[in-house]
C-alpha atoms as a PDB file:
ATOM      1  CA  UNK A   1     -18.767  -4.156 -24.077  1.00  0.00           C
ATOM      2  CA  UNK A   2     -19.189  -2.773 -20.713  1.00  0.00           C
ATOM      3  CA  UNK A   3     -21.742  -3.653 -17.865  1.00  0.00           C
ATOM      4  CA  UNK A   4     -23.028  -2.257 -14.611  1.00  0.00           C
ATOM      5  CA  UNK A   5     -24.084  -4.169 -11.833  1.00  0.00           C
ATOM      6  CA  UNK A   6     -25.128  -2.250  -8.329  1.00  0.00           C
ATOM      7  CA  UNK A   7     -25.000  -4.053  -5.283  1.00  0.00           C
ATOM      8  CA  UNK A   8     -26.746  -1.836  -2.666  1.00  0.00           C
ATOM      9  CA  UNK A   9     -25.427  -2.716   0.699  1.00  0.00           C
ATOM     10  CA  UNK A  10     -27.747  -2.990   3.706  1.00  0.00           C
ATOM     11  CA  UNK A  11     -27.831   0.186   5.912  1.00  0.00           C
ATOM     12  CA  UNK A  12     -27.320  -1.835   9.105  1.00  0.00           C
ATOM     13  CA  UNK A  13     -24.140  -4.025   7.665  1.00  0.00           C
ATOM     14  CA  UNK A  14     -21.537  -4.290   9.310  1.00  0.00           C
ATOM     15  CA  UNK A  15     -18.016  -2.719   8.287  1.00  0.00           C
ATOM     16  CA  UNK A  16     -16.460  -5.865   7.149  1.00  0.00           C
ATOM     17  CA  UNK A  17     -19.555  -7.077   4.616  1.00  0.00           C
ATOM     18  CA  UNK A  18     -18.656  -4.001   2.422  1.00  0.00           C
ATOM     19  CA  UNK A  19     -15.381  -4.715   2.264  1.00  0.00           C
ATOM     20  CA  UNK A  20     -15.824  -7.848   1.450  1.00  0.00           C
ATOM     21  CA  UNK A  21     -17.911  -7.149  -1.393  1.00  0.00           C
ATOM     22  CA  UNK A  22     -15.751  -4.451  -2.993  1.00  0.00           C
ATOM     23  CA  UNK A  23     -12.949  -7.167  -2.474  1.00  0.00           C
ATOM     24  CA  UNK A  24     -14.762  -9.233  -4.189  1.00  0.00           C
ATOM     25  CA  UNK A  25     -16.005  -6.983  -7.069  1.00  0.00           C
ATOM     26  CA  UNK A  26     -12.173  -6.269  -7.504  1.00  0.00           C
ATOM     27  CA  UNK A  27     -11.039 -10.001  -7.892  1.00  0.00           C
ATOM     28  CA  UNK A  28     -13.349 -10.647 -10.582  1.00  0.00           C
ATOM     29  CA  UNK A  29     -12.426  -7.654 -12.772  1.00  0.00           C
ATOM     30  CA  UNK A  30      -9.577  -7.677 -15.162  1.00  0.00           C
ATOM     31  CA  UNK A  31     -10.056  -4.084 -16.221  1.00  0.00           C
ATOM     32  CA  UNK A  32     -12.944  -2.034 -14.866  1.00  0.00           C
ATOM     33  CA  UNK A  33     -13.561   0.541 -12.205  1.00  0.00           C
ATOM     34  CA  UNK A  34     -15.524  -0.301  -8.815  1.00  0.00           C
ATOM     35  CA  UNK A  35     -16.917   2.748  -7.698  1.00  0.00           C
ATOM     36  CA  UNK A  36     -18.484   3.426  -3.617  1.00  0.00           C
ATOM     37  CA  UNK A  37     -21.844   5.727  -3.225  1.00  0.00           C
ATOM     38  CA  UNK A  38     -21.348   7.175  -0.184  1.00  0.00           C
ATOM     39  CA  UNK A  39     -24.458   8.591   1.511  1.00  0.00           C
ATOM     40  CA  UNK A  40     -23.717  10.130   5.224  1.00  0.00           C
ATOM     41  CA  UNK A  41     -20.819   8.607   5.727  1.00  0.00           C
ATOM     42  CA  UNK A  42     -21.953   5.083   5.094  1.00  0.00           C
ATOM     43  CA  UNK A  43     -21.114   2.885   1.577  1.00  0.00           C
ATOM     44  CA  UNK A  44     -24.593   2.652   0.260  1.00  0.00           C
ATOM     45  CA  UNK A  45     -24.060   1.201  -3.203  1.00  0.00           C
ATOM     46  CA  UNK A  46     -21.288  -0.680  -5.328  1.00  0.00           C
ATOM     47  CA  UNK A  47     -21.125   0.219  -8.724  1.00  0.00           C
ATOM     48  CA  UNK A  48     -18.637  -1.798 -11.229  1.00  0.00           C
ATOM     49  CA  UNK A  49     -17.731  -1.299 -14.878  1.00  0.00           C
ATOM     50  CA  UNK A  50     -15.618  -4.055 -16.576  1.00  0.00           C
ATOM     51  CA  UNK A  51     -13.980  -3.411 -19.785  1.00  0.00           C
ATOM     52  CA  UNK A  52     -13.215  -5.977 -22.204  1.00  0.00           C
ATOM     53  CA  UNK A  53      -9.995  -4.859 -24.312  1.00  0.00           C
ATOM     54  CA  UNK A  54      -9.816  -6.350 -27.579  1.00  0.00           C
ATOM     55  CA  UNK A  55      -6.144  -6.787 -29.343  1.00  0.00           C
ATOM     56  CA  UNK A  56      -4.661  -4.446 -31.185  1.00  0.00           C
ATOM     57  CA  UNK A  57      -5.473  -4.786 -35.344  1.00  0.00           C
ATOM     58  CA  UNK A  58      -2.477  -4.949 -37.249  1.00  0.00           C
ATOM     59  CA  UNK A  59      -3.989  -2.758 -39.718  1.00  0.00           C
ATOM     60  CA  UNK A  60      -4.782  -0.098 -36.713  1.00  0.00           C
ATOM     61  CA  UNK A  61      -1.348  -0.074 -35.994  1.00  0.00           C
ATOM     62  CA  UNK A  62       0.520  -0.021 -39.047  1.00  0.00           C
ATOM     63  CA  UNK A  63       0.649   3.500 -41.577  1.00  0.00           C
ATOM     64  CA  UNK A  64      -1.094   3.561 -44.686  1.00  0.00           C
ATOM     65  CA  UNK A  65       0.753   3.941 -47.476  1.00  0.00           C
END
């Protein structure tokens, strides 16, 4: 299962509230992507994708015979 969730950042933000949001977006992901829109030079939106990994099967991993 996967989910997006944009966070559009305010044009006139300062420098430090983006960070702070990708910062955050990347302590509360185990496995995902976080992803910057970049419109004229300026972070415009925050896009993150978490992954949930599921164990392996031991039937995936072992040969049929």
């Amino acid at each position: 299962m996967s989910a997006d969730l944009k966070k559009t950042a305010s044009p006139d933000s300062p420098h430090g509230d983006w960070l702070e949001l990708v910062k955050a977006q990347v302590e509360s992901l185990r496995f995902g992507l976080v992803q910057l829109v970049v419109h004229e030079g300026r972070v415009t939106q925050i896009e993150t994708t978490e992954k949930v990994r599921l164990p392996a099967s031991r039937d995936a991993s072992s040969p049929k015979s």
